[in-house]
Structure formats: structure tokens, C-alpha cells
Protein backbone atom coordinates (compact mmCIF):
# COMPACT_ATOMS: atom_id res chain seq x y z
CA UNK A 1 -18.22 2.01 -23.42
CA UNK A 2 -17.64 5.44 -22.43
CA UNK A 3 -16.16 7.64 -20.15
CA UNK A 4 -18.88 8.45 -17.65
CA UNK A 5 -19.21 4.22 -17.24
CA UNK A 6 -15.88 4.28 -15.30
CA UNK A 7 -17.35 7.41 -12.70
CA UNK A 8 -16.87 6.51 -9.38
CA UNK A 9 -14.94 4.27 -6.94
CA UNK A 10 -12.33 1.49 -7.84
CA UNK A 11 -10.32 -0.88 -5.67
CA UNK A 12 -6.18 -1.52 -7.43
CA UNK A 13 -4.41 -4.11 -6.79
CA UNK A 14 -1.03 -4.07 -8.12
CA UNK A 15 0.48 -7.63 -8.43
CA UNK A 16 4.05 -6.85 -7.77
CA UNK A 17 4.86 -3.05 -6.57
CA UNK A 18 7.69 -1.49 -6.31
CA UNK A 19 9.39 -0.86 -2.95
CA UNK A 20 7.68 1.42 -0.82
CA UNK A 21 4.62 1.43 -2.41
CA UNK A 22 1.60 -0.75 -1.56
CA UNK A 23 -0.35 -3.24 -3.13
CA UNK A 24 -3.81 -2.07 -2.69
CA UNK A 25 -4.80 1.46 -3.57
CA UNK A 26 -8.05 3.12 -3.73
CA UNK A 27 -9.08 4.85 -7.30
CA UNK A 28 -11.64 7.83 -8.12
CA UNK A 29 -12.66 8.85 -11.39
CA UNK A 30 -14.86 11.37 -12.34
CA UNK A 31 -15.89 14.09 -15.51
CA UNK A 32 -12.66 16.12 -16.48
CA UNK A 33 -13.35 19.70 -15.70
CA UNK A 34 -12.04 21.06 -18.66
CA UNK A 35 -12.70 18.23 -21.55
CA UNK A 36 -15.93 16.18 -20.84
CA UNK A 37 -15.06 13.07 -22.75
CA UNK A 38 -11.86 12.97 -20.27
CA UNK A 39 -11.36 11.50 -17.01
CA UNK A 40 -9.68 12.99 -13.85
CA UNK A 41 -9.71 11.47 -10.60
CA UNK A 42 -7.22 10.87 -7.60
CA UNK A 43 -5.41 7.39 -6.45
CA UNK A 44 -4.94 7.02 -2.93
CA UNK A 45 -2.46 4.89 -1.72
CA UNK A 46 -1.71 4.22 2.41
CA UNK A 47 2.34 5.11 2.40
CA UNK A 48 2.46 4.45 6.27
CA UNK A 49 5.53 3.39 6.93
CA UNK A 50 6.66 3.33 3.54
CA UNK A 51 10.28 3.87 2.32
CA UNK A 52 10.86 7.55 0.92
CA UNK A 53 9.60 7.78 -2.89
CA UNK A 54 8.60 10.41 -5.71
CA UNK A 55 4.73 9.35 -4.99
CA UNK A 56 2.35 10.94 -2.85
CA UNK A 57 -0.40 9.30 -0.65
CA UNK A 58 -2.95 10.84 -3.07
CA UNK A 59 -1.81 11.48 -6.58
CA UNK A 60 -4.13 13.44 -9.45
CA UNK A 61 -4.88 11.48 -12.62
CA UNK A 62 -6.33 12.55 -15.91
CA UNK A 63 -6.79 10.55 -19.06
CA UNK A 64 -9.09 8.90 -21.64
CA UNK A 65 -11.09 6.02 -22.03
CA UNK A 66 -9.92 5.16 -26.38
CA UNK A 67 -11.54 2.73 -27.80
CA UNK A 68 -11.49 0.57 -24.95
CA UNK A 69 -8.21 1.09 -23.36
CA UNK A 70 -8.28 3.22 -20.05
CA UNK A 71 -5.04 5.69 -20.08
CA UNK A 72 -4.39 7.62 -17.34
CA UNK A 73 -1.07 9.96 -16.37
CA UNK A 74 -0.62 10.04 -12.66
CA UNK A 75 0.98 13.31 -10.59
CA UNK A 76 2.10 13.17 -7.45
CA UNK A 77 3.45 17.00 -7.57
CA UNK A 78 0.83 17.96 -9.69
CA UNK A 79 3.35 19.21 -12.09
CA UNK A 80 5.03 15.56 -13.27
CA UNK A 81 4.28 12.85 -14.80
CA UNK A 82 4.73 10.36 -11.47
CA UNK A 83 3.04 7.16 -13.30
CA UNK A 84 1.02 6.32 -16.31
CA UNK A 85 -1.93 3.60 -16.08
CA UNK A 86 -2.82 1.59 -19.46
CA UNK A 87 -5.48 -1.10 -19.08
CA UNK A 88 -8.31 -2.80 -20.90
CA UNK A 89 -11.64 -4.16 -19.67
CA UNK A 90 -11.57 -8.04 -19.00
CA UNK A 91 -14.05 -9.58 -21.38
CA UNK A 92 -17.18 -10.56 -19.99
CA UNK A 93 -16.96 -8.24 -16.87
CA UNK A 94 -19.62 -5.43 -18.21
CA UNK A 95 -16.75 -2.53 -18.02
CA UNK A 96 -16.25 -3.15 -13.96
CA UNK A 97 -12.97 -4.89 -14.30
CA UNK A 98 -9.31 -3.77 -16.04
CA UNK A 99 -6.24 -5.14 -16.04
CA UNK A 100 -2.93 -3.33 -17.36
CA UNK A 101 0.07 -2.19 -16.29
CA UNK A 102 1.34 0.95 -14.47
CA UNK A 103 4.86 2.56 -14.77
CA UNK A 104 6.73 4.29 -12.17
CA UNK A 105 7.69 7.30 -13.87
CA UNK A 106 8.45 9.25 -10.32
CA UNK A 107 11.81 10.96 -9.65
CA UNK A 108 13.24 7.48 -7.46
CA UNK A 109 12.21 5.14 -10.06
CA UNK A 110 15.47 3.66 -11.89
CA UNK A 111 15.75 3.20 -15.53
CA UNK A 112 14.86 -0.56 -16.10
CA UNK A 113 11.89 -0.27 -13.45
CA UNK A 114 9.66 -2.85 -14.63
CA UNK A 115 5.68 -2.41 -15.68
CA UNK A 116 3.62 -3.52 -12.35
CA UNK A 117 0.27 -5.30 -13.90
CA UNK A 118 -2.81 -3.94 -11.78
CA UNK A 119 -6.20 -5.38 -11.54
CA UNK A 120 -8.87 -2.35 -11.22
CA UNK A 121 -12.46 -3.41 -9.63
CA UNK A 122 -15.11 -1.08 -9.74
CA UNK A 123 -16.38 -0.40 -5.70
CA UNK A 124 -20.60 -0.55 -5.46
């Protein structure tokens, strides 16, 4: 698999999120401008009514696809690390389904935040 196979839309669903945060988001990826065996993309999240937090309603990503594992760094400021995405295609899926787990890395998350496993499905 490679990078340009994950191009395009992707529904999240994170099993147990943090406060404040959702537990559906909306995922883009697309070519990196800079390194073309890269990703980049945005993650859009709906924060109405949400309690204050480090993440933004649409965050930047950028990352790799290596060796089958999907790593992305998310940035809310576009300046910090807010998150970071590590997840691996489900096996029989044809590359439209990972699972993994995301870390709060934002400004409000504590210490001992746990790892919130996502499911990522790849939108028609």
C-alpha cells in the first residue's frame, strides 16, 4: 500500500474521547506539498458546545504511511504537536479501514491521559 491509496475522505470514530471532544470526526488526506511520499490533510471535528480545550474544530495533519502503519501528528495551532494518530489497516479490508490509537498531546491534556482507539473508514 501506499500513500496516494489513503487520498481522500475518511469518517473517525473514536471509541472513548476525551471530554470535550467528540466521537465522530471527519478526516482528509491528501499529497504533502513539500514531500510526495507524505501525507497532509485536516481533521474536522464539530466542538459545538464543547468544553474549552487545546484542539481546534479543524486541525492540520501530516505524516507517513511506513510499512503499513498510518502516522500522523495533528496541530491545532499549526505550530504544536496537538495529537498524534498511529493505526494499521484491518486485515481483509483492502486499505479502507484502520484502527489505532490517538493521543491528546494538546496544552489541557493531563499527564496520564489515556490513548483513545479510533476506527478510520474511508468515505466513497
Amino acid at each position: 500500500m501506499t500513500a496516494d491509496q489513503l487520498y481522500g475522505l475518511w469518517a473517525v470514530r473514536f471509541a472513548h474521547p476525551p471530554a470535550g471532544l467528540p466521537a465522530q470526526a471527519t478526516m482528509r488526506l491528501q499529497r504533502h506539498a513539500e514531500f510526495s511520499e507524505s501525507l497532509a490533510g485536516t481533521v474536522s471535528r464539530d466542538l459545538a458546545g464543547a468544553a474549552t480545550s487545546s484542539h481546534a474544530a479543524q486541525a492540520a495533519l501530516a505524516g507517513d504511511l511506513d510499512e503499513g502503519m498510518l502516522l500522523l501528528d495533528e496541530s491545532s495551532d499549526h505550530l504544536s504537536i496537538t495529537g498524534t494518530w498511529n493505526g494499521e489497516m484491518v486485515a481483509g479490508s483492502c486499505g479502507k479501514v484502520f484502527q489505532g490509537l490517538w493521543k491528546d498531546t494538546g496544552a489541557s491534556a493531563l499527564p496520564n491521559t489515556p490513548d483513545v482507539p479510533f476506527t478510520l473508514t474511508k468515505l466513497p
